[in-house]
C-alpha atoms as a PDB file:
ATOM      1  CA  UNK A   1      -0.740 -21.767  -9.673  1.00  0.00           C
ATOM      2  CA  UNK A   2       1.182 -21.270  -6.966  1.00  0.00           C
ATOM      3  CA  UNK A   3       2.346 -17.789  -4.963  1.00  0.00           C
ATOM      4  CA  UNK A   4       5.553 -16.126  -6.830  1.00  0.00           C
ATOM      5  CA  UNK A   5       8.868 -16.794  -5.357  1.00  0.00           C
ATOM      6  CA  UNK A   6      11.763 -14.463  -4.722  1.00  0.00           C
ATOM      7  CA  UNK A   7      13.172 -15.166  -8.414  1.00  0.00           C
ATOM      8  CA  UNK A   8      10.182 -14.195  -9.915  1.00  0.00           C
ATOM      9  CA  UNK A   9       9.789 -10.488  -8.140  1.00  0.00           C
ATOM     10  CA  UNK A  10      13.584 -10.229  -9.232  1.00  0.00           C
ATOM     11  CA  UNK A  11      13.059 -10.924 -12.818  1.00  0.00           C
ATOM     12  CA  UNK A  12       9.903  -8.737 -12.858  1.00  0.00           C
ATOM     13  CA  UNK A  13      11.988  -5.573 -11.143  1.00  0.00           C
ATOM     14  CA  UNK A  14      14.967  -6.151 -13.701  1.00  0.00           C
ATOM     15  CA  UNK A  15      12.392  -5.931 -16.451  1.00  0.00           C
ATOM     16  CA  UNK A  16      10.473  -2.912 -15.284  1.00  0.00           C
ATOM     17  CA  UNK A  17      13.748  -1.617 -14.880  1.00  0.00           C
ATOM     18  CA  UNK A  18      14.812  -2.191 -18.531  1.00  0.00           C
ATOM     19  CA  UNK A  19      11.482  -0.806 -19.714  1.00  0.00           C
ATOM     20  CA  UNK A  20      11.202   2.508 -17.531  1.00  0.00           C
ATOM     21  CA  UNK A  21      15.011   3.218 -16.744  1.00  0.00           C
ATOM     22  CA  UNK A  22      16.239   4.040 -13.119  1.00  0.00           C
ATOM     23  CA  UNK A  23      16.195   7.460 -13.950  1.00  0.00           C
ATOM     24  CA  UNK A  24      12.267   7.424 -14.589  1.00  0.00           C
ATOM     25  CA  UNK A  25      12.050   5.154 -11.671  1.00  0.00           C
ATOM     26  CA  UNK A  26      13.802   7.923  -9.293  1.00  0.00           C
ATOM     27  CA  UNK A  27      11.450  10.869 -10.234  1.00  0.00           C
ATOM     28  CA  UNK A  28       8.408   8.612  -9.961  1.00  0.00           C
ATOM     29  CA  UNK A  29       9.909   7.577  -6.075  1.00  0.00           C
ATOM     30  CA  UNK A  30      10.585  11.598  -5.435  1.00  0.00           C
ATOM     31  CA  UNK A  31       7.309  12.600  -7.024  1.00  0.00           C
ATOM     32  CA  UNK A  32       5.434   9.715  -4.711  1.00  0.00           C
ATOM     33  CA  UNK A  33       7.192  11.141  -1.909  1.00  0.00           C
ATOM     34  CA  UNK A  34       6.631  14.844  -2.104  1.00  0.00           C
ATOM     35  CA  UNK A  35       2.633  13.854  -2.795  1.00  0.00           C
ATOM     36  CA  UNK A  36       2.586  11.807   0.556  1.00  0.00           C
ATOM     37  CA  UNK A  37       4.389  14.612   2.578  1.00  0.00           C
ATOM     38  CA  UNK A  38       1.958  17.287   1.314  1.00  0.00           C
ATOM     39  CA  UNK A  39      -0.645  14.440   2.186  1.00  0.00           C
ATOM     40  CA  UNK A  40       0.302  14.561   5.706  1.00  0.00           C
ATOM     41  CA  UNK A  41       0.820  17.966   5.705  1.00  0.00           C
ATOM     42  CA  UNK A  42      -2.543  18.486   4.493  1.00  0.00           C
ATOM     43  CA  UNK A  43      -4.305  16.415   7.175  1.00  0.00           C
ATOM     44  CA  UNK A  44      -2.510  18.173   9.705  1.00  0.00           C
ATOM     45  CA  UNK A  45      -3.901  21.692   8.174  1.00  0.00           C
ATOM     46  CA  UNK A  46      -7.104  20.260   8.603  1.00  0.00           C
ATOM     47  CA  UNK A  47      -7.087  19.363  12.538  1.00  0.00           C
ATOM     48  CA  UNK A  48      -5.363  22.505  13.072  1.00  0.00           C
ATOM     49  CA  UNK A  49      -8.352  24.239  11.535  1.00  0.00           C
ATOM     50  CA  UNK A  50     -10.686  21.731  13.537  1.00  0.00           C
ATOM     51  CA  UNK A  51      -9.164  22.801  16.619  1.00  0.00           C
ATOM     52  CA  UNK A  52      -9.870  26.641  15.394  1.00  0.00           C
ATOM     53  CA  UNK A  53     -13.067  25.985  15.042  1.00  0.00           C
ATOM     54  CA  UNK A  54     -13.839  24.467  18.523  1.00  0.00           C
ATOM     55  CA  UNK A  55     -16.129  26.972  20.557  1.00  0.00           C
ATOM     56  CA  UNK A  56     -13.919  29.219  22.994  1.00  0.00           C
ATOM     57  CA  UNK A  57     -15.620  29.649  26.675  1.00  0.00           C
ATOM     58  CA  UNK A  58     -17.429  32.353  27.522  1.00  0.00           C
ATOM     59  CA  UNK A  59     -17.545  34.504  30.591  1.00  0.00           C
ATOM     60  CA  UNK A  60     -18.363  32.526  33.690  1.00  0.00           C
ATOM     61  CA  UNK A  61     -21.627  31.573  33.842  1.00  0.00           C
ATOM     62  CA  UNK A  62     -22.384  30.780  30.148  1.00  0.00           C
ATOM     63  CA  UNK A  63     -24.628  28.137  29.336  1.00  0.00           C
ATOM     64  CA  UNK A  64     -23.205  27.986  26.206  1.00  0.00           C
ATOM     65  CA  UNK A  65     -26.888  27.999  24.427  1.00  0.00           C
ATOM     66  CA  UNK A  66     -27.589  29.880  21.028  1.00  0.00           C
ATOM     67  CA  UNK A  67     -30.495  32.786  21.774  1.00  0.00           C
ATOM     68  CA  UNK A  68     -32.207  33.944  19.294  1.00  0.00           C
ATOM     69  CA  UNK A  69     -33.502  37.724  19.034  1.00  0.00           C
ATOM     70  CA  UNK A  70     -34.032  40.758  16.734  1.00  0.00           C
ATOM     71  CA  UNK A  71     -31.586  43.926  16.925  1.00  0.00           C
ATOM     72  CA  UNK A  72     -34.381  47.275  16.393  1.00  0.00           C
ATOM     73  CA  UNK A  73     -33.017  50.949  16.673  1.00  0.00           C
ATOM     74  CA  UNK A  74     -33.452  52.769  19.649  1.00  0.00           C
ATOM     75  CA  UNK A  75     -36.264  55.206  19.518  1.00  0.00           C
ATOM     76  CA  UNK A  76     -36.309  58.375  21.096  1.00  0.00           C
ATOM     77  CA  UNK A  77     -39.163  58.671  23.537  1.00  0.00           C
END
């Protein structure tokens, strides 16, 4: 069995258009759409919040290293 020609896609369209209606068709197209865009726009939330997260520099100087310690009041001596 071979590959399907140009007649055949064209037949299968006119049917699926019979079956569904253009009207169905045109939400389904708008629907697909607006899920894509807020796809996109959802990916580009996320490397904006990457980019937020990135560590800002320090005072001049800074290693940049993590130290660890303990925080005690102050006694009076």
């Amino acid at each position: 069995m071979g590959s399907f020609s140009i007649w055949h896609w064209l037949i299968v369209l006119v049917i699926v258009m019979l079956v569904f209606g253009t009207k169905k068709l045109r939400n389904f197209g708008t629907d697909l759409g607006s899920a894509v865009k807020g796809f996109k726009e959802g990916m580009g939330t996320a490397n904006e919040d990457a980019a937020a997260k990135t560590p800002i520099e320090g005072p001049a100087g800074a290693t940049g290293q993590t130290v660890e310690g303990e925080v005690r009041e102050k006694t009076k001596s």
